[in-house]
PDB file of N, CA and C in Angstrom:
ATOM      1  N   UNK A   1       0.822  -1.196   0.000  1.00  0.00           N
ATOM      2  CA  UNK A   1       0.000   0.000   0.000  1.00  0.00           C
ATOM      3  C   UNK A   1       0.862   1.255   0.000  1.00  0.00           C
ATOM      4  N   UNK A   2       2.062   1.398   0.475  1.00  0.00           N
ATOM      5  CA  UNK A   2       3.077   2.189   0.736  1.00  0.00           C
ATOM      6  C   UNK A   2       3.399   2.608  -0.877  1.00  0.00           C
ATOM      7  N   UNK A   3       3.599   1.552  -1.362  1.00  0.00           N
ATOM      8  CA  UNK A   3       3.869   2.172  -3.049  1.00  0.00           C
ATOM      9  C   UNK A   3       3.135   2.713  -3.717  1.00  0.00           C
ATOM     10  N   UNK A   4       2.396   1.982  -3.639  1.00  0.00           N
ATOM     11  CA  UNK A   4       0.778   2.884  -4.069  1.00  0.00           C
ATOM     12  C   UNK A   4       0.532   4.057  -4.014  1.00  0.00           C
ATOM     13  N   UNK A   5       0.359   4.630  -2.324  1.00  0.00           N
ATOM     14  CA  UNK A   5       0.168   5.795  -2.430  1.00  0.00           C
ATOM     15  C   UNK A   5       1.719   6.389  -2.629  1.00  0.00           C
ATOM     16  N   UNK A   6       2.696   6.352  -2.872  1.00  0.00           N
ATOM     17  CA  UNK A   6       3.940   7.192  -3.237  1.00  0.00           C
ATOM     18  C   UNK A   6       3.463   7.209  -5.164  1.00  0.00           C
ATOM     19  N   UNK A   7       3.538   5.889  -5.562  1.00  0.00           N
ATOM     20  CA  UNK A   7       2.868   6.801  -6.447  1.00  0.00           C
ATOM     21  C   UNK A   7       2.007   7.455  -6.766  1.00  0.00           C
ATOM     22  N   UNK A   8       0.880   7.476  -6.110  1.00  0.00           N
ATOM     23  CA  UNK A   8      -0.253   8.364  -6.471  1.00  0.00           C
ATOM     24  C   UNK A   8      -0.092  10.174  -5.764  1.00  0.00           C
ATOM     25  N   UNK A   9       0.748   9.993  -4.958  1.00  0.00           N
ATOM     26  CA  UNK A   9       0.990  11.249  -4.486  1.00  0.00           C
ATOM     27  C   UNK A   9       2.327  11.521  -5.801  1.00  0.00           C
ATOM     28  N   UNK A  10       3.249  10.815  -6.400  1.00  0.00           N
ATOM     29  CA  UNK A  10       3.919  11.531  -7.281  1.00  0.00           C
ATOM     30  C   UNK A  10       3.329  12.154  -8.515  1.00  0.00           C
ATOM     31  N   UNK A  11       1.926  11.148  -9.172  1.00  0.00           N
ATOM     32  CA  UNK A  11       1.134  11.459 -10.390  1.00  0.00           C
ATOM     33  C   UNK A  11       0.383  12.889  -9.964  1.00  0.00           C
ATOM     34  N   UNK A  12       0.110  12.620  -8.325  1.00  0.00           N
ATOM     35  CA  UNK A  12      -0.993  13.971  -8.788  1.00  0.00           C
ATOM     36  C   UNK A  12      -0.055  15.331  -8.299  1.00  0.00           C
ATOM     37  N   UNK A  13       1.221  15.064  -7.849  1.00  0.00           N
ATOM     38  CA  UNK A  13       2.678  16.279  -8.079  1.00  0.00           C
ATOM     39  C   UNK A  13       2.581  16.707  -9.682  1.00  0.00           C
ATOM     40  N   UNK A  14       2.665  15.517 -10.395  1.00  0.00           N
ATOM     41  CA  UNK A  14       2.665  15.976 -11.878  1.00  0.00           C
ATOM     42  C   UNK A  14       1.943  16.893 -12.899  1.00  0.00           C
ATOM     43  N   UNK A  15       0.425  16.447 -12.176  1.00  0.00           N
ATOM     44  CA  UNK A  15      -0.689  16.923 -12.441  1.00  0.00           C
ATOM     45  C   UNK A  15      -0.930  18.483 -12.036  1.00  0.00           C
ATOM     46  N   UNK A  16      -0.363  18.661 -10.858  1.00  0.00           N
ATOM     47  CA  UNK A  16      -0.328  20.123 -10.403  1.00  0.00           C
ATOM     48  C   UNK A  16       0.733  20.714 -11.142  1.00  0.00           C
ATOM     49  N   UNK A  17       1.923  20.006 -11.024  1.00  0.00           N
ATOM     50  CA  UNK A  17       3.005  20.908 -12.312  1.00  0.00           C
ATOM     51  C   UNK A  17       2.475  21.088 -13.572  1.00  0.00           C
ATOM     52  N   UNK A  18       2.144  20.360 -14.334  1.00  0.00           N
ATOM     53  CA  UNK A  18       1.559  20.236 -15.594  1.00  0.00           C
ATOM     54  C   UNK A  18       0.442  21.640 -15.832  1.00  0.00           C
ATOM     55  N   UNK A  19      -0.356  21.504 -14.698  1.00  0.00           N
ATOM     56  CA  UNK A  19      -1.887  22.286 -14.603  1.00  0.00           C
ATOM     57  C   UNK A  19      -1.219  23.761 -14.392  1.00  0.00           C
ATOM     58  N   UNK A  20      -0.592  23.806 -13.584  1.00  0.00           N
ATOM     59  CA  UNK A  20      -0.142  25.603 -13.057  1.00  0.00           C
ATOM     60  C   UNK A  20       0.936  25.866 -13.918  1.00  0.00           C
ATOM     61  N   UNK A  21       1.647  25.530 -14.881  1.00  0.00           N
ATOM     62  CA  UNK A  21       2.925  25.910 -15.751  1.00  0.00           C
ATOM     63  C   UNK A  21       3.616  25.947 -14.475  1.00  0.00           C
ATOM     64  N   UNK A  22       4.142  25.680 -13.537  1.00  0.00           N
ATOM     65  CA  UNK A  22       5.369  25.862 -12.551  1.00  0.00           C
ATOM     66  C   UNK A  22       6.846  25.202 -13.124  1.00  0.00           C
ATOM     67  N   UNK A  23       6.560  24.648 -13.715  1.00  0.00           N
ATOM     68  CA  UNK A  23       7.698  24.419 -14.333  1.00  0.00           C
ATOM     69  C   UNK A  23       7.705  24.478 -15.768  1.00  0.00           C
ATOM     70  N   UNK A  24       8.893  25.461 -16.337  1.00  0.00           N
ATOM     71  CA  UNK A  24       8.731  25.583 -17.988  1.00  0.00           C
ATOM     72  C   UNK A  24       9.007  25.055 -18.804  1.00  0.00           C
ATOM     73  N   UNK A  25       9.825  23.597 -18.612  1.00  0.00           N
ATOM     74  CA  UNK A  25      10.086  22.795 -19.419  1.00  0.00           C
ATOM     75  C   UNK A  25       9.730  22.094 -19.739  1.00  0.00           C
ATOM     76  N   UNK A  26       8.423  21.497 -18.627  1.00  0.00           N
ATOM     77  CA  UNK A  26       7.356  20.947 -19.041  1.00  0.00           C
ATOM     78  C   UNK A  26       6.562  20.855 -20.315  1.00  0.00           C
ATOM     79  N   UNK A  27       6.763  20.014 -21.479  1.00  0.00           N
ATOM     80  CA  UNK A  27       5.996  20.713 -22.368  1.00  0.00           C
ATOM     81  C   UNK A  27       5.454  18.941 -22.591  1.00  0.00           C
ATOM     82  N   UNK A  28       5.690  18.034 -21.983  1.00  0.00           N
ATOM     83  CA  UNK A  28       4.742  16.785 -22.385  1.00  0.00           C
ATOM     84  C   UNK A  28       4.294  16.325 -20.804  1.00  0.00           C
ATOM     85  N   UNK A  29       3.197  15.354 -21.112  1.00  0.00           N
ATOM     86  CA  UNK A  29       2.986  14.505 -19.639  1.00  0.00           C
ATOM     87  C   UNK A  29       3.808  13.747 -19.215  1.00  0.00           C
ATOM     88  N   UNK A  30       4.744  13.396 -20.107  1.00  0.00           N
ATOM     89  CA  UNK A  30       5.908  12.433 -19.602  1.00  0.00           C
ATOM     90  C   UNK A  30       6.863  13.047 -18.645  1.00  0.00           C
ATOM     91  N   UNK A  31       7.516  14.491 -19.318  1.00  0.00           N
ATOM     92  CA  UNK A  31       8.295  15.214 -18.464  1.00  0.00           C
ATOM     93  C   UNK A  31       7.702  15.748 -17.335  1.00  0.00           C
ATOM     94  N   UNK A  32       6.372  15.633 -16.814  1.00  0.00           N
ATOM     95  CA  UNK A  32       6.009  15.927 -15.695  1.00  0.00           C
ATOM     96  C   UNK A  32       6.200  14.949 -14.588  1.00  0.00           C
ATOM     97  N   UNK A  33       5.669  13.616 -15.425  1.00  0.00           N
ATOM     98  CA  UNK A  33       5.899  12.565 -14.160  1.00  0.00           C
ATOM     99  C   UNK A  33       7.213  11.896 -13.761  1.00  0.00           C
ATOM    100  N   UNK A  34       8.517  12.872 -14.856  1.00  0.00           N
ATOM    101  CA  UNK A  34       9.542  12.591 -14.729  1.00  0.00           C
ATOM    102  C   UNK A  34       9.954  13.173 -13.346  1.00  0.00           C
ATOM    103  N   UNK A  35       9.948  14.730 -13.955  1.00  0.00           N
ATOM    104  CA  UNK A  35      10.190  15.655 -12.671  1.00  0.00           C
ATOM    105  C   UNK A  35       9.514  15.296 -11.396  1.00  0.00           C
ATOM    106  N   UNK A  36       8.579  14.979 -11.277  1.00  0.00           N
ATOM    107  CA  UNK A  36       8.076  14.669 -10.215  1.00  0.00           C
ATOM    108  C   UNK A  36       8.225  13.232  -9.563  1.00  0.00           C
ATOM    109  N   UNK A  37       8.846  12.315 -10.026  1.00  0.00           N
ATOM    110  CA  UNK A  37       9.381  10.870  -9.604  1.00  0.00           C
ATOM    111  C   UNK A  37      10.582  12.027  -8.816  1.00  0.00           C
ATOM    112  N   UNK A  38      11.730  12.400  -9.719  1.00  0.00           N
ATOM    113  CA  UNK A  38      12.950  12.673  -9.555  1.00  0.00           C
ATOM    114  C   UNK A  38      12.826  13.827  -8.202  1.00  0.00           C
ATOM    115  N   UNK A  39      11.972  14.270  -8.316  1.00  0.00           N
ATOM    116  CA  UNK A  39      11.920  15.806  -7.156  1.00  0.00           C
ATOM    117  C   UNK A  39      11.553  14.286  -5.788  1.00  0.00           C
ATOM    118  N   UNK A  40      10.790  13.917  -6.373  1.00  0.00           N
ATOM    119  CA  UNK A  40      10.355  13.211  -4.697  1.00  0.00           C
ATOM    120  C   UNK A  40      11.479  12.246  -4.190  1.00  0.00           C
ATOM    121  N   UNK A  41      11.955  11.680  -4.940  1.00  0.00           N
ATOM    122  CA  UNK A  41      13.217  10.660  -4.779  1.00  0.00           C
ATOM    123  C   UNK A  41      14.215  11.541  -3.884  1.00  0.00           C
ATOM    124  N   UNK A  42      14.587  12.952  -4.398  1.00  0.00           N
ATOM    125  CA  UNK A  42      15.390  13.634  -4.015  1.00  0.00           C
ATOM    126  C   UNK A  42      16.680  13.530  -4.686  1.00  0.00           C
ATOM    127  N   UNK A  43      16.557  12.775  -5.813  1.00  0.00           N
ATOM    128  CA  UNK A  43      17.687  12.759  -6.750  1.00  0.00           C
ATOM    129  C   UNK A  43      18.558  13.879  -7.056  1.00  0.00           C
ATOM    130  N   UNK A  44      17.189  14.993  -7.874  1.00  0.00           N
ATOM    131  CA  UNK A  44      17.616  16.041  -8.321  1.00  0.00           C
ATOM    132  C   UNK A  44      18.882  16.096  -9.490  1.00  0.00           C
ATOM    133  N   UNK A  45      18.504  15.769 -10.697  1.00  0.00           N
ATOM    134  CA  UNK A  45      19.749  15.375 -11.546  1.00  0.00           C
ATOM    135  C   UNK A  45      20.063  17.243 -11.803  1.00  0.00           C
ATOM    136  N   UNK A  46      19.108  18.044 -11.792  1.00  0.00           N
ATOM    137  CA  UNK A  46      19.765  19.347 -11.887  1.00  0.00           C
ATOM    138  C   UNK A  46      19.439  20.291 -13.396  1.00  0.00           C
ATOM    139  N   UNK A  47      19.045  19.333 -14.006  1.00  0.00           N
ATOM    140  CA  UNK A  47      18.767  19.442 -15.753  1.00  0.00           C
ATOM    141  C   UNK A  47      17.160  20.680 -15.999  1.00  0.00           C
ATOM    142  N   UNK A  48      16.504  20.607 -14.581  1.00  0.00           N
ATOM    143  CA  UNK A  48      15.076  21.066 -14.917  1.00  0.00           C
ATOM    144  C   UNK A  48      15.461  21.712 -13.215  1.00  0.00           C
ATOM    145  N   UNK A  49      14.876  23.229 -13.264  1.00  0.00           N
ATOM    146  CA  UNK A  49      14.889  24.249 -11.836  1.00  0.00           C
ATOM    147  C   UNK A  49      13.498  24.674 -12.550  1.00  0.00           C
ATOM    148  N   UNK A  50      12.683  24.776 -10.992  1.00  0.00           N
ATOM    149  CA  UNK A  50      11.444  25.265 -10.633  1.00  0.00           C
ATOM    150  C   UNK A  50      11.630  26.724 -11.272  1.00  0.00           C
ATOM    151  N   UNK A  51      10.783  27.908 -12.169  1.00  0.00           N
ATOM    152  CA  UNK A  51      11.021  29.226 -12.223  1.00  0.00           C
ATOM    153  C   UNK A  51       9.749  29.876 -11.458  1.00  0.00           C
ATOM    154  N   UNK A  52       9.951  31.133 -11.516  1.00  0.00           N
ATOM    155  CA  UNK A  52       8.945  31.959 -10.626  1.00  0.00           C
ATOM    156  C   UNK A  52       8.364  32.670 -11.848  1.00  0.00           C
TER     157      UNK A  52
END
């Protein structure tokens, strides 16, 4: 159940990036649920920064 909801809390991270433009590189659904696996992991490869 633990995985489950980690992913469902990462899809609907995506969904809010995707929905508000918060991030501008965003330009497919894929790169959202990328960024948002990678932001929650805490990886951070560095390639994509949040803009204001």
């Amino acid at each position: 159940m633990l995985v489950i909801n980690y992913i469902e809390v990462c899809l609907g991270f995506a969904v809010l990036y995707k929905a508000t433009g918060g991030v501008s590189e965003l330009v497919s659904n894929f790169a959202a649920i990328y960024f948002s696996f990678i932001t929650a992991t805490t990886i951070g490869y560095g390639h994509m920064a949040l803009t204001e």
